[in-house]
C-alpha atoms as a PDB file:
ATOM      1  CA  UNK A   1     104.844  78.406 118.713  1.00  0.00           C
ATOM      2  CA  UNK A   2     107.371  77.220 121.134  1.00  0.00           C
ATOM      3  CA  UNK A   3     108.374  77.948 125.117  1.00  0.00           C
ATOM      4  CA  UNK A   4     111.521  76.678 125.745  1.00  0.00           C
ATOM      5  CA  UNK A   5     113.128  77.627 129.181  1.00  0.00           C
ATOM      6  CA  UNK A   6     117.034  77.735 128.883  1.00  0.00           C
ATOM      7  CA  UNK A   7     119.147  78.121 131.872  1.00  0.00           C
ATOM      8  CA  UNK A   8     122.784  79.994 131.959  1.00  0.00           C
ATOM      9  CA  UNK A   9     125.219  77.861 134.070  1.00  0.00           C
ATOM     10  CA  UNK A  10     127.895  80.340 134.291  1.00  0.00           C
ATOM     11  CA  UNK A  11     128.634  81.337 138.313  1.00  0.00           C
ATOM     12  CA  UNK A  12     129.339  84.874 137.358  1.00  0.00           C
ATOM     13  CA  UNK A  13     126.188  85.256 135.739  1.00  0.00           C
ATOM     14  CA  UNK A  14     122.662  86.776 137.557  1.00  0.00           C
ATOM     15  CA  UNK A  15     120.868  85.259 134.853  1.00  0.00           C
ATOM     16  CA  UNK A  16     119.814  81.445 135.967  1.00  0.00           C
ATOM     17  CA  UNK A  17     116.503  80.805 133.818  1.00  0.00           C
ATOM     18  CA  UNK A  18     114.997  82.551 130.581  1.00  0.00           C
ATOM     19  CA  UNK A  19     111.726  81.547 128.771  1.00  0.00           C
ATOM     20  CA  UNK A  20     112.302  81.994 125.304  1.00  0.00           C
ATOM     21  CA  UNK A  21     108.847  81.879 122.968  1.00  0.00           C
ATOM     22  CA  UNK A  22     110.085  80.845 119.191  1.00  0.00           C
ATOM     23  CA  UNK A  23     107.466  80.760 115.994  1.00  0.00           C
ATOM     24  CA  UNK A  24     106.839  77.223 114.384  1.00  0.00           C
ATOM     25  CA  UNK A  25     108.747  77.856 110.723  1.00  0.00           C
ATOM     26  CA  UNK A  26     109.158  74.784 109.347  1.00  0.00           C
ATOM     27  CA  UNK A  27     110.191  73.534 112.883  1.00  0.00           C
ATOM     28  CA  UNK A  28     113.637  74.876 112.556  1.00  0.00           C
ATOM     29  CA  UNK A  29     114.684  74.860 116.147  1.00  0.00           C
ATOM     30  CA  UNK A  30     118.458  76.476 117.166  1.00  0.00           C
ATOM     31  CA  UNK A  31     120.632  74.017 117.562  1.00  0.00           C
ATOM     32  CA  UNK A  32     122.719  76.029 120.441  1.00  0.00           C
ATOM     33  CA  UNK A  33     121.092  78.574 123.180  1.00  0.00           C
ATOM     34  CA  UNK A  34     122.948  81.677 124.444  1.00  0.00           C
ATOM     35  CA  UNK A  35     122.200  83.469 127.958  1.00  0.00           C
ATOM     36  CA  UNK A  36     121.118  86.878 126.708  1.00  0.00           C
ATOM     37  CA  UNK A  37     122.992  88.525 129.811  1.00  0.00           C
ATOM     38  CA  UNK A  38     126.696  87.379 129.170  1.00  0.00           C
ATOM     39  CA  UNK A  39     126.270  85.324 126.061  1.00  0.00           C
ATOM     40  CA  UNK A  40     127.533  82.306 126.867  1.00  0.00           C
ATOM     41  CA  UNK A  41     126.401  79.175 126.394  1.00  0.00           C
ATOM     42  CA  UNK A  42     122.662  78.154 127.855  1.00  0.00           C
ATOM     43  CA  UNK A  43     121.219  74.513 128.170  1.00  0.00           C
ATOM     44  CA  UNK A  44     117.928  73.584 127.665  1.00  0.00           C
ATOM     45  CA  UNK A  45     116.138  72.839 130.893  1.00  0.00           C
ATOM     46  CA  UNK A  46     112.095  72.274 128.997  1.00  0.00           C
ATOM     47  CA  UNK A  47     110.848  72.915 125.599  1.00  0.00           C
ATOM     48  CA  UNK A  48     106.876  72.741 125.422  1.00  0.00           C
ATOM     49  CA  UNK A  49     104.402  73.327 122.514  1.00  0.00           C
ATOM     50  CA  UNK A  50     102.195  76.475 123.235  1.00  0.00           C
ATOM     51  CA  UNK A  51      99.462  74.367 124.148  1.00  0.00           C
ATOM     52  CA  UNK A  52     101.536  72.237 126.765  1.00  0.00           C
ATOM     53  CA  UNK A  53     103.261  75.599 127.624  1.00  0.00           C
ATOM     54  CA  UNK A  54      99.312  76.505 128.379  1.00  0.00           C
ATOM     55  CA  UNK A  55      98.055  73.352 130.230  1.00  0.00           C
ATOM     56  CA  UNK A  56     101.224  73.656 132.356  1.00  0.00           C
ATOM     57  CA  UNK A  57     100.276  76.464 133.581  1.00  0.00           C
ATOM     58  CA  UNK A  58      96.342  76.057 134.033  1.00  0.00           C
ATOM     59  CA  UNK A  59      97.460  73.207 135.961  1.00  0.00           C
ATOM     60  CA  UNK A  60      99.977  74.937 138.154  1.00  0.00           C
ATOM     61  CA  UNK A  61      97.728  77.988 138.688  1.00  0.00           C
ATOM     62  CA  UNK A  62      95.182  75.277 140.149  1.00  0.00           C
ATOM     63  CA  UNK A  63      97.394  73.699 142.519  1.00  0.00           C
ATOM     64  CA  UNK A  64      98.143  77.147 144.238  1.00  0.00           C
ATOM     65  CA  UNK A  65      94.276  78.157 144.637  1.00  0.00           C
ATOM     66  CA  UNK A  66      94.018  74.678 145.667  1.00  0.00           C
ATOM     67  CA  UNK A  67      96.964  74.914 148.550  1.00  0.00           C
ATOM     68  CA  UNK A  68      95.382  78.098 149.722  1.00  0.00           C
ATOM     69  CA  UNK A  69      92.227  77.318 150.052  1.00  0.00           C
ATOM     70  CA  UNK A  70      93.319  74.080 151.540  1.00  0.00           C
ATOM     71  CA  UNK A  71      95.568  76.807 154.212  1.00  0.00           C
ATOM     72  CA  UNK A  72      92.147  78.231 154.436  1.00  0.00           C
ATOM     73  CA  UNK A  73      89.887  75.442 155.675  1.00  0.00           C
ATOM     74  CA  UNK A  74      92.594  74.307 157.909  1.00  0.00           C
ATOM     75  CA  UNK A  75      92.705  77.712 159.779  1.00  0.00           C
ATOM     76  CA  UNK A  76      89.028  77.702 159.630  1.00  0.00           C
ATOM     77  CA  UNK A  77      88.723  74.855 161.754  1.00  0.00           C
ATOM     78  CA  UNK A  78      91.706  76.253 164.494  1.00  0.00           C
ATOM     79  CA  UNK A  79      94.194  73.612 163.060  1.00  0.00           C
ATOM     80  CA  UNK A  80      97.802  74.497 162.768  1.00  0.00           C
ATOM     81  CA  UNK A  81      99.345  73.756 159.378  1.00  0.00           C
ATOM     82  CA  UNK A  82     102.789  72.607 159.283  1.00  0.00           C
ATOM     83  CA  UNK A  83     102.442  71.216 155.377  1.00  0.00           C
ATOM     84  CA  UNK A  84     100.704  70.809 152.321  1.00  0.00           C
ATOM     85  CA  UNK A  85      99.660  66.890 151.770  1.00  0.00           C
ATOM     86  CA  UNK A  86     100.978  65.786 148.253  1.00  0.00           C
ATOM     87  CA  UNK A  87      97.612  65.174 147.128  1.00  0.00           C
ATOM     88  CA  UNK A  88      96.301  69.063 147.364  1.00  0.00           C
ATOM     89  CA  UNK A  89      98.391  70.576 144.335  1.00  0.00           C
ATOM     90  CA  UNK A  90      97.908  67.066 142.302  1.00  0.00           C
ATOM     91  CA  UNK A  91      93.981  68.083 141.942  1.00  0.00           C
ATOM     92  CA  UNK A  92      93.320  69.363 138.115  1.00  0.00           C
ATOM     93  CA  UNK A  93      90.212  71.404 139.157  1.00  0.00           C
ATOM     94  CA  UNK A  94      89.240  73.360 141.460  1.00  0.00           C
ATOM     95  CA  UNK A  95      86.328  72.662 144.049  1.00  0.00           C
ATOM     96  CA  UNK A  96      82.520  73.444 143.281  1.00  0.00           C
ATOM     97  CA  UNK A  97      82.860  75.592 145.787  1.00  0.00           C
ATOM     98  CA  UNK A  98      85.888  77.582 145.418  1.00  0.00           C
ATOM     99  CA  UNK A  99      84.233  81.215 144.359  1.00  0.00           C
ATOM    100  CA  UNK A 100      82.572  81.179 148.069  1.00  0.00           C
ATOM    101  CA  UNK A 101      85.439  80.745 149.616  1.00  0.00           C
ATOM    102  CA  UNK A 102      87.775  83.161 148.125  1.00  0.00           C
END
């Protein structure tokens, strides 16, 4: 299986992105996208294998427990928080810690 996010570039459109989840038959991929709203053209903006699709998303699920339990130990010790460093929703696990603090 396939997720392949397409986006519709048409202005007078509401539709902007669409993830589209295609079976693996003989790798036959379409050669041209359509928005499903007004049926015009689409481009591709990311086309990941269902395990990448999966990974992607373990890893981006991370990052946000990570930036809020970073929010968390921030307002914890009375500091103000105007941003996130960089570094907070790079980490690919969580901390040994995390269930106590949620």
């Amino acid at each position: 299986m396939y997720v392949t996010q397409i986006y519709c570039e048409s202005v007078d459109c509401n539709v902007r992105e669409v993830e589209v989840r295609t079976k693996d038959f003989d790798q036959v991929d379409p050669r041209e996208w359509y928005c499903p709203a007004c049926r015009k053209p689409a481009k591709i903006h990311w086309r990941r294998t269902a395990e990448e699709y999966e990974a992607h998303e373990n890893r981006d699920a991370i990052g946000r427990v990570n930036m809020q339990l970073y929010a968390r130990d921030q307002r914890a010790r009375g500091e103000g928080l105007i941003a996130f460093p960089t570094s907070v929703m790079m980490f690919d696990q969580l901390p040994d810690d995390w269930s106590a603090k949620v």
